[in-house]
N, C-alpha and C. Protein backbone atom coordinates (compact mmCIF):
# COMPACT_ATOMS: atom_id res chain seq x y z
N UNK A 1 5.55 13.37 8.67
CA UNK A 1 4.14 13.53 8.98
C UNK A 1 3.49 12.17 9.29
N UNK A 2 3.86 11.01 8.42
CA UNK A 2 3.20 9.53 8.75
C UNK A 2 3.63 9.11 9.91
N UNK A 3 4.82 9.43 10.52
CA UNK A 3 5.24 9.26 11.88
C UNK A 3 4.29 9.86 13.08
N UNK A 4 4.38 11.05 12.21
CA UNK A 4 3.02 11.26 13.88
C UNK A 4 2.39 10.41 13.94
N UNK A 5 1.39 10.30 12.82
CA UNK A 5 -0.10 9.71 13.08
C UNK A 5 0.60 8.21 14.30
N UNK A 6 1.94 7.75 13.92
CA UNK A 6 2.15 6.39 14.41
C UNK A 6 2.04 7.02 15.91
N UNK A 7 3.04 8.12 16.08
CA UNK A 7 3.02 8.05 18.09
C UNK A 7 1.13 8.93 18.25
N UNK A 8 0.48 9.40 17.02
CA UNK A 8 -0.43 10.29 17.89
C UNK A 8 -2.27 9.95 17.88
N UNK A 9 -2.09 8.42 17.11
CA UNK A 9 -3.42 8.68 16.75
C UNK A 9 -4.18 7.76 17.56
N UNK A 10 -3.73 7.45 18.52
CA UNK A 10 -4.42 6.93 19.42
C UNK A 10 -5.25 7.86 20.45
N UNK A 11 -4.72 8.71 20.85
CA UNK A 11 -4.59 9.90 21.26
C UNK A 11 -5.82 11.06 20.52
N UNK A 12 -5.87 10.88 19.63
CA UNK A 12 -6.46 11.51 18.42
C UNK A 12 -8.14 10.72 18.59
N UNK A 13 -8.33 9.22 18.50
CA UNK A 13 -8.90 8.67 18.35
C UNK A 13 -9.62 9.15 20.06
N UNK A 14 -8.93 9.06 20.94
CA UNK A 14 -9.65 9.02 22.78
C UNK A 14 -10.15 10.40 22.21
N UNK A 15 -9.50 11.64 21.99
CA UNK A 15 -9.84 12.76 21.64
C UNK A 15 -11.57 12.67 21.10
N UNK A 16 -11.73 11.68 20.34
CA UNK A 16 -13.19 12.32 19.35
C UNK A 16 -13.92 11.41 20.10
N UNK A 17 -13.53 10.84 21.37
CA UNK A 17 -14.54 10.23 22.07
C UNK A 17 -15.04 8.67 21.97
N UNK A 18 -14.03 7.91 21.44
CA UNK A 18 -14.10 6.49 21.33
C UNK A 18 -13.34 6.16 22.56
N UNK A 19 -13.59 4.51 22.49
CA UNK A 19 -13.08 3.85 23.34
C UNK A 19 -12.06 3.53 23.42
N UNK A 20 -11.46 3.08 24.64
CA UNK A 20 -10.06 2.68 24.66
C UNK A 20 -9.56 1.74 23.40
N UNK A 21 -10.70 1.00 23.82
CA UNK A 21 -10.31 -0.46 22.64
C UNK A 21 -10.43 0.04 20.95
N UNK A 22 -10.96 1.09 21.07
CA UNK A 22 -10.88 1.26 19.22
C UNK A 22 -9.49 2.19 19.26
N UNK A 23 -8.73 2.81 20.10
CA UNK A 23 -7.68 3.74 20.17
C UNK A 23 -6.88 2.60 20.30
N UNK A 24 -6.62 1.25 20.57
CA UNK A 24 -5.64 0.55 20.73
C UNK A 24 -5.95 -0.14 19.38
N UNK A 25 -6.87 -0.78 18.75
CA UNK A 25 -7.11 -0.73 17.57
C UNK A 25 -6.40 -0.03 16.32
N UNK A 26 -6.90 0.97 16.71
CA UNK A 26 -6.21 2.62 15.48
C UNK A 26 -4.90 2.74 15.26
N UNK A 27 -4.22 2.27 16.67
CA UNK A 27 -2.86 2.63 16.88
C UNK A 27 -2.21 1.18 16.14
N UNK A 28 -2.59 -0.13 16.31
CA UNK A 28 -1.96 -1.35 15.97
C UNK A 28 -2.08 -1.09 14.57
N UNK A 29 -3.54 -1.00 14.23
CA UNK A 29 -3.63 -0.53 12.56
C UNK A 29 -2.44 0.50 11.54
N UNK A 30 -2.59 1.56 12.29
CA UNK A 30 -1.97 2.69 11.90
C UNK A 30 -0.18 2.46 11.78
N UNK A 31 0.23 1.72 12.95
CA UNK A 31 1.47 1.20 12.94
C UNK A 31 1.86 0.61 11.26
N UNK A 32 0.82 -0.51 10.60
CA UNK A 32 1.25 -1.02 9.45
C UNK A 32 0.93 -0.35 8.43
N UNK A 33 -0.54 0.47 8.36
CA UNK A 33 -0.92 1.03 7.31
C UNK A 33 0.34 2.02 6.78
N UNK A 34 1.00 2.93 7.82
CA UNK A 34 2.07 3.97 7.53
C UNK A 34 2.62 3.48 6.52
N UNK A 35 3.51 2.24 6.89
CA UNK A 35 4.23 1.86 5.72
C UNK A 35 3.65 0.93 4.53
N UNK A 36 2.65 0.68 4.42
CA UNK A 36 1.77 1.14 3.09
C UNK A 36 1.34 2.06 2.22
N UNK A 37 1.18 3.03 3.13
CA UNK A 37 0.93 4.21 2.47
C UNK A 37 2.51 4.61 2.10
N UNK A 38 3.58 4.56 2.62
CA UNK A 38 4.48 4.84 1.93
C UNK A 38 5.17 4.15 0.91
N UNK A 39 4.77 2.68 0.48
CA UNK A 39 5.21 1.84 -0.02
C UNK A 39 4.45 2.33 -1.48
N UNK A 40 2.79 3.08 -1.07
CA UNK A 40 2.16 3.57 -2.29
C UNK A 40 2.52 4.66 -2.90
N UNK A 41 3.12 5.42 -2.07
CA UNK A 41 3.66 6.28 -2.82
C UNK A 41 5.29 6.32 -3.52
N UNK A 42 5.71 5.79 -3.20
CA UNK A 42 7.19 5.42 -3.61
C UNK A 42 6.54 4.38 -5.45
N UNK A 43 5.92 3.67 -5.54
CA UNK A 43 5.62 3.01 -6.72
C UNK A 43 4.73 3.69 -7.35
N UNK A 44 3.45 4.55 -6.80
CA UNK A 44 2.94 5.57 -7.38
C UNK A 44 3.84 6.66 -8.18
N UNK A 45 5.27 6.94 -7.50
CA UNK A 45 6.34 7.77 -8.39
C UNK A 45 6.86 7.15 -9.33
N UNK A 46 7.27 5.73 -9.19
CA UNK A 46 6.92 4.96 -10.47
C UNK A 46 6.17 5.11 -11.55
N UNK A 47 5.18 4.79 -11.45
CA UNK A 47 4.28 4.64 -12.47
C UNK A 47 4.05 5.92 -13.24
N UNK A 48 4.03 6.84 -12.49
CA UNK A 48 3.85 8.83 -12.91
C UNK A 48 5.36 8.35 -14.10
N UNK A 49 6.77 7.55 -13.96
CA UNK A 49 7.46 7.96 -14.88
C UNK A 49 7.53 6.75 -15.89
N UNK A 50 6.25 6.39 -15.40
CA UNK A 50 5.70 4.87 -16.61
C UNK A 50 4.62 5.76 -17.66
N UNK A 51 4.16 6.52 -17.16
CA UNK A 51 2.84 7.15 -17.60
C UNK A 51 3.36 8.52 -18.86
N UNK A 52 4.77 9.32 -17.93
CA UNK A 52 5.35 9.82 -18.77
C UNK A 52 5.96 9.21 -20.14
N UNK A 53 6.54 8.15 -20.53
CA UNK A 53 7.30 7.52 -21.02
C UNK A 53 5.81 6.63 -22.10
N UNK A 54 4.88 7.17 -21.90
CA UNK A 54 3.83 6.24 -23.08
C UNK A 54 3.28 4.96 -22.66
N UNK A 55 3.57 4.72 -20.87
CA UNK A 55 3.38 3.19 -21.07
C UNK A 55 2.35 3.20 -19.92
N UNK A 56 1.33 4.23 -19.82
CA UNK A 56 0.34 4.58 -18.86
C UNK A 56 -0.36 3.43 -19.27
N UNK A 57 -0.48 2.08 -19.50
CA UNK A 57 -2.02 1.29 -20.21
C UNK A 57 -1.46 -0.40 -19.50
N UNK A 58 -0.05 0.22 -18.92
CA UNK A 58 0.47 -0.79 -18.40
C UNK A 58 0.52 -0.85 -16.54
N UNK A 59 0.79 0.59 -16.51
CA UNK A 59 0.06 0.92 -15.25
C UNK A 59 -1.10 0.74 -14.81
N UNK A 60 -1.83 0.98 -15.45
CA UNK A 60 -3.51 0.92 -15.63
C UNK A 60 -3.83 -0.89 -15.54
N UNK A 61 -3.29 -1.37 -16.14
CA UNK A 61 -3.48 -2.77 -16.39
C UNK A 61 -2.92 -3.35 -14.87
N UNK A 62 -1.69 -3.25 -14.14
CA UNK A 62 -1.13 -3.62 -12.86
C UNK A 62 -1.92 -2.71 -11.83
N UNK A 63 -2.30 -1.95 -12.19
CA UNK A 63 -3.31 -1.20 -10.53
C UNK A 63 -4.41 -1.92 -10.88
N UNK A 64 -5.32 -1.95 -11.47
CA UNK A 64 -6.49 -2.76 -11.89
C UNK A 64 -6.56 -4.20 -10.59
N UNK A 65 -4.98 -4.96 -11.80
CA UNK A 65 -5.11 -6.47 -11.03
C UNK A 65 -4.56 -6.33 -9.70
N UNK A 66 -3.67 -5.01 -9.11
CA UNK A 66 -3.60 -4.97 -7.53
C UNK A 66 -4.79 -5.06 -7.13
N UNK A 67 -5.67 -3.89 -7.20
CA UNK A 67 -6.54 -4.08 -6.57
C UNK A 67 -7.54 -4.99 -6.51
N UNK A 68 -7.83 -5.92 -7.42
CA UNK A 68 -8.44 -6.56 -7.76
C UNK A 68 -7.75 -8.03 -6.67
N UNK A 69 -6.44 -8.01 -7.05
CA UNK A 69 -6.14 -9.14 -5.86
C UNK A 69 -5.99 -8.61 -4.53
N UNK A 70 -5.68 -7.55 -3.95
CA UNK A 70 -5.86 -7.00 -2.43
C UNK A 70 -6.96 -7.44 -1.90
N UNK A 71 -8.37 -7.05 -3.16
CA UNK A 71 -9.46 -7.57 -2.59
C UNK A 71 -9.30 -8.86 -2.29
N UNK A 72 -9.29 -9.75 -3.66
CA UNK A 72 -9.80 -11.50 -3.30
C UNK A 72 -8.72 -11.76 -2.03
N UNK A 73 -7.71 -11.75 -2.27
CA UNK A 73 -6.92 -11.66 -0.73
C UNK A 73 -7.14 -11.89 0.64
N UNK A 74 -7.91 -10.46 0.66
CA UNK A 74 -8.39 -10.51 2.03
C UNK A 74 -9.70 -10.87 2.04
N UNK A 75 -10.45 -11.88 0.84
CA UNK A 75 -11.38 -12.35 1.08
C UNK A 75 -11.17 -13.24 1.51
N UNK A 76 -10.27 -13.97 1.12
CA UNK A 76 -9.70 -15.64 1.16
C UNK A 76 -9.34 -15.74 2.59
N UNK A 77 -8.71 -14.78 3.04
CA UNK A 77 -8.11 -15.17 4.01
C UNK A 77 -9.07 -14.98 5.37
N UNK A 78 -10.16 -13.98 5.29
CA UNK A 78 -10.95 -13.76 6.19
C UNK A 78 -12.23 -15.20 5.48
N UNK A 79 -12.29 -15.60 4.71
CA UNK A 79 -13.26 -16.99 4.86
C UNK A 79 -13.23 -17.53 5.58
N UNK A 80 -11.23 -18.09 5.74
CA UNK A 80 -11.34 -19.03 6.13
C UNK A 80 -10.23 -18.83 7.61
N UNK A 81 -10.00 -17.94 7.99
CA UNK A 81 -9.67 -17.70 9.46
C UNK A 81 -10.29 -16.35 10.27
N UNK A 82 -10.53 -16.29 11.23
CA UNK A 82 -10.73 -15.01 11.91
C UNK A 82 -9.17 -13.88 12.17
N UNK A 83 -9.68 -13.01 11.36
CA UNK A 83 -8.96 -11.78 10.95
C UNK A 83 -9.03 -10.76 11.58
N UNK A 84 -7.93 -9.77 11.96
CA UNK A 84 -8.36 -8.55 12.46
C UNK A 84 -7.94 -7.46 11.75
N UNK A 85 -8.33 -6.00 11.95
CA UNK A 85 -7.55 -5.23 11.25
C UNK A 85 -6.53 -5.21 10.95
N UNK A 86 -5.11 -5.22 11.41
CA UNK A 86 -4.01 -5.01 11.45
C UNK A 86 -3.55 -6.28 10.71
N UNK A 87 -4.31 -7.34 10.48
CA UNK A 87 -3.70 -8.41 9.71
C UNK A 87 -4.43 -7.74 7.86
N UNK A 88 -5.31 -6.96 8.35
CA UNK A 88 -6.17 -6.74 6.65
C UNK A 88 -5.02 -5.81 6.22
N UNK A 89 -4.83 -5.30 7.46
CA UNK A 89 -3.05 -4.23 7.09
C UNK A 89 -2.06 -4.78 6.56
N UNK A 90 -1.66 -6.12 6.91
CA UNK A 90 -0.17 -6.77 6.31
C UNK A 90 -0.78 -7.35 5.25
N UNK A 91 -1.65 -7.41 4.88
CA UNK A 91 -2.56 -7.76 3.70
C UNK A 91 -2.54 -7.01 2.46
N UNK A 92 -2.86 -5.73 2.85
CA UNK A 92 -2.53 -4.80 1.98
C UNK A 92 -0.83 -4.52 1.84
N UNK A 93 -0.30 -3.98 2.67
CA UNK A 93 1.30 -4.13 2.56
C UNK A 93 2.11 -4.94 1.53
N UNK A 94 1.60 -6.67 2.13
CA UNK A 94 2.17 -7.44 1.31
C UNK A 94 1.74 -7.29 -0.40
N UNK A 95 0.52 -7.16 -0.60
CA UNK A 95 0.39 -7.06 -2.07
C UNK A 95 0.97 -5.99 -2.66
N UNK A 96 0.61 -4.67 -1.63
CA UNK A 96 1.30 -3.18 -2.59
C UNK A 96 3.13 -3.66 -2.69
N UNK A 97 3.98 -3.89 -1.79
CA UNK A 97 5.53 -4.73 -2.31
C UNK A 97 5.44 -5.59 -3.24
N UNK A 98 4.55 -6.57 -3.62
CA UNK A 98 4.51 -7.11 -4.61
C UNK A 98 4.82 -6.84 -6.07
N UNK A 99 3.34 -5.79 -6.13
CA UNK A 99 3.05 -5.29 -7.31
C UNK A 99 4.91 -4.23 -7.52
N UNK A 100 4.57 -3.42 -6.48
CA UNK A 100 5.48 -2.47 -6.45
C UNK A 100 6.49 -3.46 -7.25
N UNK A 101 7.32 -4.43 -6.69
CA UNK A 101 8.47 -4.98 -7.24
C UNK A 101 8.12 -5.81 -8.85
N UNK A 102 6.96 -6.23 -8.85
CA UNK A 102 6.86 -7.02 -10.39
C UNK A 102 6.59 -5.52 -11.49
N UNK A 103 5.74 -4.28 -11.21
CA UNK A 103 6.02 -3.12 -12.06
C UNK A 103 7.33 -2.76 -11.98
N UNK A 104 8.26 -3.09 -10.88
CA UNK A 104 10.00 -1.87 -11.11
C UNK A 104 10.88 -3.53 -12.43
N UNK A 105 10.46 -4.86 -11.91
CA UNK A 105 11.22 -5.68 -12.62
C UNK A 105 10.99 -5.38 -13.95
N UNK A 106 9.62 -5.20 -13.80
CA UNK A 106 9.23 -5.19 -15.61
C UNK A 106 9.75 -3.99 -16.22
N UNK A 107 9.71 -2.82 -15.80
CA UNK A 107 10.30 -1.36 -16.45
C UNK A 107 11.41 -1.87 -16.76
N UNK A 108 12.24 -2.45 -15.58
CA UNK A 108 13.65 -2.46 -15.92
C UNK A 108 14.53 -3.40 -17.15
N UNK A 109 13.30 -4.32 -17.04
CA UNK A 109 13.81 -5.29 -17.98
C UNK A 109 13.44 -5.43 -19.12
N UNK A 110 12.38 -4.47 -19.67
CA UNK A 110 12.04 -3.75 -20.99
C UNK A 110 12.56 -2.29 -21.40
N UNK A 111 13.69 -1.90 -20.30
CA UNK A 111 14.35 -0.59 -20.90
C UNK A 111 13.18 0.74 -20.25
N UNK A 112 12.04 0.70 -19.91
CA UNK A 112 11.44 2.09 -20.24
C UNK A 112 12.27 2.75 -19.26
N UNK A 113 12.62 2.61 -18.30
CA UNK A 113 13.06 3.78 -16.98
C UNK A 113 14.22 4.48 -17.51
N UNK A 114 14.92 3.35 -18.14
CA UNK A 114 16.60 3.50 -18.80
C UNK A 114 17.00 5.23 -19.50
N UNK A 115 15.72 6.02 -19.80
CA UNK A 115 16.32 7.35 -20.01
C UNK A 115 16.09 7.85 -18.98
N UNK A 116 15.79 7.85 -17.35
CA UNK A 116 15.54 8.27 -16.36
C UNK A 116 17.44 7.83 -15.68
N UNK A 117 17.93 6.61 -15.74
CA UNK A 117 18.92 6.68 -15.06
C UNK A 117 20.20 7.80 -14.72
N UNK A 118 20.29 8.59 -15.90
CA UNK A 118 21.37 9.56 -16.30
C UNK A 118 21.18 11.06 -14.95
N UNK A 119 20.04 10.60 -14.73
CA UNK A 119 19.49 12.02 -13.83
C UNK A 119 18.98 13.46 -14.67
């Protein structure tokens, strides 16, 4: 389904009556956001078996400071250069892999996932 939006939402966008330039926009955007949004949900299934396991306050505590740095982030970086969407996109990307990988190091290296491995 995130694949469409990549070949269709440009298309989508001329559809509701915008301009070319916001449909070439939508489409550059949409290209990176996809795999954000899938990067959120793949660590979002994470955390659901962080949350199971008693350690929901640790989740809570790492989404907090994601978002909290996504923001300053793309504050910093739009201060002090001219930014466009699709860069506020690898913006977001890069932090959700981040987090994503410092929450899977930490499960793993405090044991919680470890009754999940067996299947």
């Amino acid at each position: 389904l995130m694949a469409m939006w990549v070949f269709s939402i440009d298309k989508v966008i001329l559809f509701l009556g915008l301009s070319q330039n916001v449909a070439r926009i939508g489409l550059e955007y949409t290209r990176v956001a996809v795999f954000h949004y899938l990067m959120e949900g793949v660590a979002e299934s994470y955390c659901v078996l962080l949350d199971i396991t008693d350690h929901e306050t640790f989740g809570l505590i790492v989404d907090i400071t994601e978002g909290i740095t996504d923001v300053a982030v793309v504050w910093a970086v739009a201060a002090f250069y001219p930014i466009d969407l699709v860069t506020v996109g690898f913006i977001h990307l890069v932090v959700a892999v981040f987090f994503f990988i410092f929450t899977l190091v930490s499960a793993l290296c405090k044991g919680w996932l470890s009754a999940f491995w067996g299947g």
